[in-house]
Protein backbone atom coordinates (compact mmCIF):
# COMPACT_ATOMS: atom_id res chain seq x y z
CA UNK A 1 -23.02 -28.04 18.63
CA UNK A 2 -21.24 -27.76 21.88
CA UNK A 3 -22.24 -31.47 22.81
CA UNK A 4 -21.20 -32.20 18.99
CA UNK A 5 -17.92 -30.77 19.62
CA UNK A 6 -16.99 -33.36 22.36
CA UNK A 7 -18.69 -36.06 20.55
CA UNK A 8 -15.89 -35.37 17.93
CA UNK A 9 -13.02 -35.31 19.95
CA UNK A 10 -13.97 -38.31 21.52
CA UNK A 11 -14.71 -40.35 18.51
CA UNK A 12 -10.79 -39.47 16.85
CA UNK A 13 -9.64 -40.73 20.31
CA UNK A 14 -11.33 -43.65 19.76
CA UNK A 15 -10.55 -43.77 16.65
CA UNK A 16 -6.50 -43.74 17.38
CA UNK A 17 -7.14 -46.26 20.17
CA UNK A 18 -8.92 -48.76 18.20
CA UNK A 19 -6.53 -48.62 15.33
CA UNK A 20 -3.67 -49.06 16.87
CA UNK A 21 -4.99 -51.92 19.59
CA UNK A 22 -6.10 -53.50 16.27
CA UNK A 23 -3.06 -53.20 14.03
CA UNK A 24 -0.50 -54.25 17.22
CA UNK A 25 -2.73 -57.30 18.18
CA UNK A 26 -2.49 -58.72 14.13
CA UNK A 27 1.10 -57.26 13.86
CA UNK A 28 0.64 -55.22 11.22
CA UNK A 29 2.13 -52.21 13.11
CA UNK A 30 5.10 -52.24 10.10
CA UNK A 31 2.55 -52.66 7.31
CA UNK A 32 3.21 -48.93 5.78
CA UNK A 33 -0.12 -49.20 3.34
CA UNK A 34 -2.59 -49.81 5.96
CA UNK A 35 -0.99 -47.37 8.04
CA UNK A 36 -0.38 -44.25 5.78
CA UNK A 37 -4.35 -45.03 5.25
CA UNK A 38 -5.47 -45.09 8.89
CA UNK A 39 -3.41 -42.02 9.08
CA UNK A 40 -5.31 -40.31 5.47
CA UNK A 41 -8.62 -41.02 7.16
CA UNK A 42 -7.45 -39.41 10.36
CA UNK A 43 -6.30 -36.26 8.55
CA UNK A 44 -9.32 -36.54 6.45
CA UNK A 45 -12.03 -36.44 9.51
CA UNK A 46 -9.81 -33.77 11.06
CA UNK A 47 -10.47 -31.70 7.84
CA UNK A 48 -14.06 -32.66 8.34
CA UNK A 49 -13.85 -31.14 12.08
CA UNK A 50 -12.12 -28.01 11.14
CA UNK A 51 -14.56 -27.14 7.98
CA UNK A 52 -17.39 -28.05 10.45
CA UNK A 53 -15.83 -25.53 13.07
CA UNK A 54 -15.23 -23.29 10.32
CA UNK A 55 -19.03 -22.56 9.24
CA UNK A 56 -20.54 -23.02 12.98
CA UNK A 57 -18.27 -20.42 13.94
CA UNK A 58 -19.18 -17.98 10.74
CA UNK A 59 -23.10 -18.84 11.83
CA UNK A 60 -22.28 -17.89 15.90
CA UNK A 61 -20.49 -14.73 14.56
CA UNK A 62 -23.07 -13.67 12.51
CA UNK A 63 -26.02 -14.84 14.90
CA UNK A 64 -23.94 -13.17 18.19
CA UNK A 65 -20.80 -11.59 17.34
CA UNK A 66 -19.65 -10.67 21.21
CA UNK A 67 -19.27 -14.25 23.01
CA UNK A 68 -16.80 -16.00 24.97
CA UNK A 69 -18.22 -19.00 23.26
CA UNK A 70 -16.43 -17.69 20.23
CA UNK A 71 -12.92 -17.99 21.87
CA UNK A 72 -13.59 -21.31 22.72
CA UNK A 73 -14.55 -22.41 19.43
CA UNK A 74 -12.08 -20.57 17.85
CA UNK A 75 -9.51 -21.81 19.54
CA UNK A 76 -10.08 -25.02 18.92
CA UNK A 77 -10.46 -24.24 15.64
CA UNK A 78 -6.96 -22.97 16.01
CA UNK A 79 -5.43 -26.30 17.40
CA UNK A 80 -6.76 -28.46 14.73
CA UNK A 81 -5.39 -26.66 11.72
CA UNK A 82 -2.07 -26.56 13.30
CA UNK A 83 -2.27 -30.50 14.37
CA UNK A 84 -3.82 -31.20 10.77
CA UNK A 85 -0.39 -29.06 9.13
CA UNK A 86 1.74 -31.40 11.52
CA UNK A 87 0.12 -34.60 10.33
CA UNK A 88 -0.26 -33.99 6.97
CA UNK A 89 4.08 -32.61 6.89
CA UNK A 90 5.09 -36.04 8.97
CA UNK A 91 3.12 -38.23 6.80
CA UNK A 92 5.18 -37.03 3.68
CA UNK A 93 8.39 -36.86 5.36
CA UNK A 94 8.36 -40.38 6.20
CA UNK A 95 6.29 -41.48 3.64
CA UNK A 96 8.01 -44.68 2.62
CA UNK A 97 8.40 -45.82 6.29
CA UNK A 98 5.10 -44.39 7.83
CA UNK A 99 3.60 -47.31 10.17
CA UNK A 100 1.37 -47.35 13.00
CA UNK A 101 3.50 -46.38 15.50
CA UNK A 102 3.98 -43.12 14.23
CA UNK A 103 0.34 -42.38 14.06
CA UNK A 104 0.36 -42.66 18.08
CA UNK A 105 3.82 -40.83 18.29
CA UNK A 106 2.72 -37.96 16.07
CA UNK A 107 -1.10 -37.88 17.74
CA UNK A 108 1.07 -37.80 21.21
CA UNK A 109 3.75 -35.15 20.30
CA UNK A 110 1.51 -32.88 18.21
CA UNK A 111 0.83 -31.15 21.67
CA UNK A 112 4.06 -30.90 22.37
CA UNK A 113 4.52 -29.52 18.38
CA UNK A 114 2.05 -26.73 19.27
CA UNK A 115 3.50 -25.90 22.67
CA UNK A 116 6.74 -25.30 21.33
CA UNK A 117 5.95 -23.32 18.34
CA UNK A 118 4.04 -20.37 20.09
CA UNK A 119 5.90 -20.53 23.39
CA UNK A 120 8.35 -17.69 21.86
CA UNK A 121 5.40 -15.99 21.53
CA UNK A 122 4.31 -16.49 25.18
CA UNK A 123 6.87 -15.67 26.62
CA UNK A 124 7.22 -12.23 24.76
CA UNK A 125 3.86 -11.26 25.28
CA UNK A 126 4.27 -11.93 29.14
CA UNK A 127 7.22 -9.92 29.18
CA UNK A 128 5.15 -7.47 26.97
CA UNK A 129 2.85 -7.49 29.43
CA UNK A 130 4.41 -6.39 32.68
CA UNK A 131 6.52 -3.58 30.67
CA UNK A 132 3.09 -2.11 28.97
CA UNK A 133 1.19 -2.83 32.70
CA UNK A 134 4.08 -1.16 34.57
CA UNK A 135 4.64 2.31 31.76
CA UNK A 136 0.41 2.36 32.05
CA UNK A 137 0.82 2.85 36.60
CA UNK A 138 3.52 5.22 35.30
CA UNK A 139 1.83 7.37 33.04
CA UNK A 140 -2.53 7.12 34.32
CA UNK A 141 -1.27 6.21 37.51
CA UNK A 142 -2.08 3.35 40.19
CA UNK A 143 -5.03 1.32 39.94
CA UNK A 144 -4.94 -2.15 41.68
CA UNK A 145 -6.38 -3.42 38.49
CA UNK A 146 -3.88 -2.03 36.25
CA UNK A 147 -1.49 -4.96 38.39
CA UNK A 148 -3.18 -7.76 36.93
CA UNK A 149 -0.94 -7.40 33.67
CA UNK A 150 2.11 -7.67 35.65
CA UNK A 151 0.59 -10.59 37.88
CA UNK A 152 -0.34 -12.57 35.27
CA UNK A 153 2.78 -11.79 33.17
CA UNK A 154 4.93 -12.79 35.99
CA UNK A 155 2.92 -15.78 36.86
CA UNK A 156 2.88 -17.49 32.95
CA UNK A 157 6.46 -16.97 33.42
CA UNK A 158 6.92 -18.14 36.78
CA UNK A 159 4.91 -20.87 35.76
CA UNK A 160 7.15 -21.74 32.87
CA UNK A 161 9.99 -22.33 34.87
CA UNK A 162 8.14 -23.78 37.68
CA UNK A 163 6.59 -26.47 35.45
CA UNK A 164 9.93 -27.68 34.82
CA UNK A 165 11.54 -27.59 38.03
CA UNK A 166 8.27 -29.84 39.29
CA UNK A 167 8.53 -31.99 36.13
CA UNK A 168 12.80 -32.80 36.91
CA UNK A 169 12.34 -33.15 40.56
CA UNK A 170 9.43 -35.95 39.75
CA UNK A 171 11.74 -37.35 37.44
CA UNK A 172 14.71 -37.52 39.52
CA UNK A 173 12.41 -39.31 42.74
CA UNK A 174 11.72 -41.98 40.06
CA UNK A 175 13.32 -45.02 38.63
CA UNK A 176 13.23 -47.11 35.92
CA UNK A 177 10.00 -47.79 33.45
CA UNK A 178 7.96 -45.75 36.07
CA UNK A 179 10.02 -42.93 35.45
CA UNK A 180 9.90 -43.07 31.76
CA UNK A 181 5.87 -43.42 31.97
CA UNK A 182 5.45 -40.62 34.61
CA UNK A 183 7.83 -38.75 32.96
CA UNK A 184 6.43 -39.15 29.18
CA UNK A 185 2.70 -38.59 30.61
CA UNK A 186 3.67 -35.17 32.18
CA UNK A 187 5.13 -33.91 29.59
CA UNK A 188 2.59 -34.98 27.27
CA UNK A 189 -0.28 -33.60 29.60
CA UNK A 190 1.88 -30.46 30.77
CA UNK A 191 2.09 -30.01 27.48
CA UNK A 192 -1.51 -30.81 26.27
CA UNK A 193 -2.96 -28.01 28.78
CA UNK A 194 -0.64 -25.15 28.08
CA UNK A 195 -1.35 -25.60 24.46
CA UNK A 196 -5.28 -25.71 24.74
CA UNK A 197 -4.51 -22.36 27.11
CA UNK A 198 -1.93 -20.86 24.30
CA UNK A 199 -4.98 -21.00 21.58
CA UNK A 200 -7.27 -19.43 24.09
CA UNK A 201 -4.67 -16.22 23.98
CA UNK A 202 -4.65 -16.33 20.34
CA UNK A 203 -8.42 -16.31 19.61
CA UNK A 204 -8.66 -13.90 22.28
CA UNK A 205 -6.38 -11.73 20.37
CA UNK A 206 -7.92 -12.24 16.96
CA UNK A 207 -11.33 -11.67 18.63
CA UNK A 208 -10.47 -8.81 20.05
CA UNK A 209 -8.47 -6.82 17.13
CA UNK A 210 -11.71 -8.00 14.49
CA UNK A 211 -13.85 -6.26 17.20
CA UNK A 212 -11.86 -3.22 17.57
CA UNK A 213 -12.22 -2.72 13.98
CA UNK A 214 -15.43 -3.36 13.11
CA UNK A 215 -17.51 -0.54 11.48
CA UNK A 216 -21.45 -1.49 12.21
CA UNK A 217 -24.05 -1.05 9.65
CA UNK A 218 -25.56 2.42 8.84
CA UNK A 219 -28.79 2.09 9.79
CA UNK A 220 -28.24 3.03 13.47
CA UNK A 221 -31.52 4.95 15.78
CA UNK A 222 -28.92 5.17 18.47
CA UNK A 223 -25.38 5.37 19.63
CA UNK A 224 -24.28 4.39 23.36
CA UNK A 225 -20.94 6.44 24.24
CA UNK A 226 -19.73 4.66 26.87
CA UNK A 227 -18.73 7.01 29.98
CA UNK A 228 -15.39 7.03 32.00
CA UNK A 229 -13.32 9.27 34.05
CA UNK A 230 -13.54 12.99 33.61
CA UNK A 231 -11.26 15.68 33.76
CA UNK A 232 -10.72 17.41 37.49
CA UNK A 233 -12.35 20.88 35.47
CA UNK A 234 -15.31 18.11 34.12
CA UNK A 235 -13.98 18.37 30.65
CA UNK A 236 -12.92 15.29 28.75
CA UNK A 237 -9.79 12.99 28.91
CA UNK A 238 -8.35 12.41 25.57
CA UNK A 239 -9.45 8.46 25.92
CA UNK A 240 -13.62 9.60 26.43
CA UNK A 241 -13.02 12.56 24.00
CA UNK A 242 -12.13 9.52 21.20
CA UNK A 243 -15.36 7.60 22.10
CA UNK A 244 -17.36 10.94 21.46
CA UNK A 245 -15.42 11.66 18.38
CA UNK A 246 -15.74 8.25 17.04
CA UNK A 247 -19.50 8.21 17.83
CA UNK A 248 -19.80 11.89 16.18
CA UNK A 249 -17.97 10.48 13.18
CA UNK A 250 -19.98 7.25 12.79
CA UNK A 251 -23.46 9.26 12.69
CA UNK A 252 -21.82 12.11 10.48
CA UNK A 253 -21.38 9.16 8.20
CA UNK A 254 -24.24 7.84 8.62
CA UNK A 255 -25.96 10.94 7.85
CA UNK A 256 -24.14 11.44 4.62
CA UNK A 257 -25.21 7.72 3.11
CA UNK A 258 -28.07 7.57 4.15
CA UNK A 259 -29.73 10.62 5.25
CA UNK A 260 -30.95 9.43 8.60
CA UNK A 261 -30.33 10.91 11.65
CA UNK A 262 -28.78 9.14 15.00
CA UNK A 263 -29.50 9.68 18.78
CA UNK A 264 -26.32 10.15 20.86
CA UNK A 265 -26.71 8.26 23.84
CA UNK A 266 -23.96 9.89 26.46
CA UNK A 267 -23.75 7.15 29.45
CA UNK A 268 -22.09 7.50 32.66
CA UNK A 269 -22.67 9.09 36.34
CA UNK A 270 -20.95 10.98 38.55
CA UNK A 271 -18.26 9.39 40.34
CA UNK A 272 -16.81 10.51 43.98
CA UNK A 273 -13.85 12.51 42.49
CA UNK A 274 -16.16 13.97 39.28
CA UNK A 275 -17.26 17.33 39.53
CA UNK A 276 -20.43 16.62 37.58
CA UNK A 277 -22.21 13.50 35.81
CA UNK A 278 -19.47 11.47 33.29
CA UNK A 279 -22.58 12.04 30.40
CA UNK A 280 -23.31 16.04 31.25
CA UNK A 281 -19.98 16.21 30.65
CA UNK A 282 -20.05 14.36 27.13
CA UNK A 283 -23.49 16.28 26.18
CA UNK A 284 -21.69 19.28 27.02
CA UNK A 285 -18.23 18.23 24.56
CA UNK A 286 -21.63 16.71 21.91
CA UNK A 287 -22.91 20.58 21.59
CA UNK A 288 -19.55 22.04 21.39
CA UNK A 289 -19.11 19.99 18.14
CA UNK A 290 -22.10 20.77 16.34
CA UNK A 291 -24.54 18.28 17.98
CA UNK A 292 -28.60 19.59 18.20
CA UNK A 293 -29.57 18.85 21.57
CA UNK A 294 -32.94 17.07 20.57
CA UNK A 295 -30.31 14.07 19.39
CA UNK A 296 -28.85 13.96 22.63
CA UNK A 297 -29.98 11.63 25.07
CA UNK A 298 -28.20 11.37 28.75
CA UNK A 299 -28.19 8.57 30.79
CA UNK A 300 -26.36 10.02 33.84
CA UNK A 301 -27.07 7.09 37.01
CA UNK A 302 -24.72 4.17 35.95
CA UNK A 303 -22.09 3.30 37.51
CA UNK A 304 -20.40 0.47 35.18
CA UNK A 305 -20.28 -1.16 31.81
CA UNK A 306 -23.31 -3.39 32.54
CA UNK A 307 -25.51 -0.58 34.15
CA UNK A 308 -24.49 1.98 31.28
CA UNK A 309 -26.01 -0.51 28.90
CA UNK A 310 -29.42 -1.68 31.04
CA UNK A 311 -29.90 1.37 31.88
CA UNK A 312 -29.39 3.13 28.31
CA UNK A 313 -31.63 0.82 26.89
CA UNK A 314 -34.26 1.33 29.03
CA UNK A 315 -34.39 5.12 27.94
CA UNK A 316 -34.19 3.98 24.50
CA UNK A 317 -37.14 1.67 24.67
CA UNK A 318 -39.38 4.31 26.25
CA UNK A 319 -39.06 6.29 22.86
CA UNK A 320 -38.53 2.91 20.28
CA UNK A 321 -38.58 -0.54 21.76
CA UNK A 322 -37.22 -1.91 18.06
CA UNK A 323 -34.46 0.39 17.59
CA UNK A 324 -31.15 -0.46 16.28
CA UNK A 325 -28.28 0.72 18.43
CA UNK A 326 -24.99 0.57 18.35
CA UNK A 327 -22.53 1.94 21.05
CA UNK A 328 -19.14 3.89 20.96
CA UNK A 329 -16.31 2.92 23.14
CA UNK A 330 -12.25 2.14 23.41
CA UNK A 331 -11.21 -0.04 20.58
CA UNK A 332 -9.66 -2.37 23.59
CA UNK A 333 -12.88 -2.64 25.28
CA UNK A 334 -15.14 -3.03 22.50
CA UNK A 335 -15.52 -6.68 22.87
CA UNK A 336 -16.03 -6.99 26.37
CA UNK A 337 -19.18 -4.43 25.94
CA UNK A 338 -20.47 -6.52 23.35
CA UNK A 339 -20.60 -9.49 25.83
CA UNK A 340 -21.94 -7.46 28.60
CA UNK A 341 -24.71 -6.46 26.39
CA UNK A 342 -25.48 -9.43 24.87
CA UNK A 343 -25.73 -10.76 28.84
CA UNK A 344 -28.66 -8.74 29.09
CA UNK A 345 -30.57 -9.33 25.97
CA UNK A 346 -29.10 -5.97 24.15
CA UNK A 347 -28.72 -6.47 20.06
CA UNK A 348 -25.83 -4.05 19.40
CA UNK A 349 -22.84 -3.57 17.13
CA UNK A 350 -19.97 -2.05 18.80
CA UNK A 351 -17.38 0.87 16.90
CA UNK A 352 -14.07 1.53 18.82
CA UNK A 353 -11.85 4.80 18.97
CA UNK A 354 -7.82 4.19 18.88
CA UNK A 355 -6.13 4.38 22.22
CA UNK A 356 -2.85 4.59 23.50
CA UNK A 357 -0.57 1.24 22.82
CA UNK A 358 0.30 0.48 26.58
CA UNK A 359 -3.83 0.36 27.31
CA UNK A 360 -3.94 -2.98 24.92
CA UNK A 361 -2.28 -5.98 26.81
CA UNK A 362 -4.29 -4.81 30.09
CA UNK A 363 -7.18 -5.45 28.26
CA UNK A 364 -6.26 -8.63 26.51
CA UNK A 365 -5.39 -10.13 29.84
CA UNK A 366 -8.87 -8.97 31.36
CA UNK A 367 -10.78 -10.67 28.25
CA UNK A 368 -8.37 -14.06 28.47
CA UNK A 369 -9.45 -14.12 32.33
CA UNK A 370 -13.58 -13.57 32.10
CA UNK A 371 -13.29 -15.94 29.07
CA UNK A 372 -11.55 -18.31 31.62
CA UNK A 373 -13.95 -17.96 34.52
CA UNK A 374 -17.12 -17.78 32.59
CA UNK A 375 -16.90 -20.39 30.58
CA UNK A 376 -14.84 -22.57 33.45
CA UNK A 377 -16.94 -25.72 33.23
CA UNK A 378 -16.43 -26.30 29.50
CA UNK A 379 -12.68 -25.66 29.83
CA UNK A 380 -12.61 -27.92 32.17
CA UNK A 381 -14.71 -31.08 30.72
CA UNK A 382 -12.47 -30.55 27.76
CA UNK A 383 -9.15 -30.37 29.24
CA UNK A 384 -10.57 -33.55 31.31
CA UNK A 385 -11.19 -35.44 28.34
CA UNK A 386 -7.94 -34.69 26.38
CA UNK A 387 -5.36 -35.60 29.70
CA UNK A 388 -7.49 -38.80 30.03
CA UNK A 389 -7.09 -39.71 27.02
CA UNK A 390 -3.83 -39.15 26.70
CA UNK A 391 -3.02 -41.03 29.78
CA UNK A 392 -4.97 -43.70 28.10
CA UNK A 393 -3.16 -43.55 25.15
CA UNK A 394 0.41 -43.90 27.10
CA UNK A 395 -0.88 -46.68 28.90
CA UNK A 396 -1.24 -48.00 25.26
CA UNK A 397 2.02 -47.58 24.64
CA UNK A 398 3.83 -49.12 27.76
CA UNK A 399 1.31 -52.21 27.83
CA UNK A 400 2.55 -52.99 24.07
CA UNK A 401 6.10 -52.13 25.58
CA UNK A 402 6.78 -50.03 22.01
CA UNK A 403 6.53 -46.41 23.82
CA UNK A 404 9.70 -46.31 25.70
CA UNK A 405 12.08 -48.66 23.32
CA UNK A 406 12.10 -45.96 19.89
């Protein structure tokens, strides 16, 4: 699918191309007939795409609900329903004039369409994000990784405004058609690459929130509570004590519909600062609520997400090697443990506890970043393939010498 994916986007490029080197070279660029119906079948296998993306991404989701994959897909996903909306709302508007030009003018500038209409939203949420990054150092005080918020929401924008002042200075050095054509592709491209980025944020949103709020099956053996950072007295921070109480809540549940029992899986060791173990200290809060001991099951030498799952699985297996497990955590961080589980070859479904608000955007950012970096080389053949053929495409447009004269 992901090579099908590519194959797609480069056969509507081709598509465009073709039609319009066709339709210029017989002059039939003002013939409104043929070219509302070049621009119907172009909507049309755009529809196809996004019904296509549609059920692969319902079959990923349902085959391995914690992937970065997902973003990816879904926000390109995102993109085409958006582009398909333009289309389909420029088409009508100029209905009785449509020709072919405005195909390539409305296939150009729908990147431009889609840059504009969330960059409001950008920019808020950058702004959103230093203020939320900045009360979090404030109120759980300083952790260099608690500054990526602010460093990225300063950078995006930084990066705004620094686009621009790059983009007028090129201008200005240039003259004449040259100018128009470097000008036009960098907007175009500029343009192009913030918008692929701006659906990244989005599905990482969405994917995030529909973790967060997902309530796994009740057919559970075993619940991972994921461990963090203790109390000075070893008692539990209100953030672990909502993983516990989720996970206590979940089997209570679980209990009542279906009458079987679940094994709580505490996870966590004992930090530099931590006066004992991060999961002796969540057994310990397990039996104050009500918890028999013989369903507790500590896993007290990690040191991280990926070793509290690796190595909580491995005690699970020794007692059954088919269980079904499921793990507790911070709504914010539910999907990230998902991935890091699914990295090892762990089938679980992931529950989160509420958190405070400032936590969120931290987290978001995080997500948007690994998605980034792990999945750098497809971001990167795609954004490749799009600027090319845009440049392509604006080539198009000054050999005809129609680009630069409407």
């Amino acid at each position: 699918m992901k090579k099908r994916r590519i194959i797609y986007l480069i056969i509507t490029l081709i598509f465009i191309v073709l039609s319009i080197t066709i339709l210029l070279k017989n002059g039939l660029t003002d013939n409104v007939i043929i070219s509302k119906s070049v621009q119907l079948i172009l909507i049309l296998y755009l529809i196809r795409i996004s019904i296509g993306c549609t059920f692969y991404l319902k079959k990923q989701y349902k085959e391995r609900k914690y992937s970065y994959s997902i973003i990816m897909n879904l926000g390109l996903l995102i993109f085409i329903n958006v582009n398909i909306i333009r289309q389909v709302e420029l088409l009508i508007s100029n209905w009785d004039v449509f020709n072919i030009i405005d195909i390539y003018l409305n296939t150009l500038k729908s990147f431009s369409y889609f840059a504009l209409l969330v960059l409001p939203c950008i920019i808020i949420l950058s702004l959103y994000s230093v203020v939320t990054n900045i009360i979090l150092i404030k109120k759980e005080g300083f952790n260099p990784r608690r500054l990526l918020g602010i460093i990225i929401g300063l950078m995006a924008l930084l990066g705004l405004g620094g686009s621009q002042a790059i983009y007028y200075v090129i201008t200005k050095l240039l003259i004449g058609t040259d100018k128009q054509f470097i000008k036009y592709t960098i907007d175009i491209c500029v343009n192009a690459t913030l918008s692929y980025f701006y659906t990244l944020i989005i599905a990482t949103l969405y994917c995030n929130i529909k973790a967060a709020r997902h309530i796994p099956e009740y057919n559970k053996d075993f619940v991972i509570i994921l461990g963090s950072k203790i109390k000075s007295d070893g008692t539990l921070t209100p953030l672990l004590k909502g993983r516990v109480d989720k996970a206590i809540d979940f089997g209570k549940k679980q209990y009542e519909i279906t009458k079987k029992k679940i094994i709580y899986v505490p996870s966590g060791g004992q930090g530099n600062d931590e006066v004992i173990a991060e999961a002796q200290a969540i057994k310990k809060y397990l039996l104050e609520r009500g918890i028999n001991e013989k369903q507790i099951l500590i896993e007290d030498k990690s040191t991280n997400t990926m070793e509290n799952m690796r190595f909580s699985k491995d005690k699970i297996d020794r007692i059954n090697k088919n269980a079904k497990i499921s793990f507790s955590t911070t709504n914010y961080h539910v999907f990230r443990s998902g991935v890091i589980a699914n990295e090892q070859g762990i089938d679980c479904d992931g529950m989160g506890s509420k958190t405070t608000w400032y936590f969120y955007t931290n987290a978001l950012i995080r997500e948007f970043i690994a998605n980034i970096f792990q999945e750098r080389k497809k971001h990167l053949i795609i954004l490749f393939i799009i600027n090319v053929s845009l440049f392509i495409l604006i080539a198009i447009g000054r050999y005809y010498n129609f680009l630069f004269n409407i």
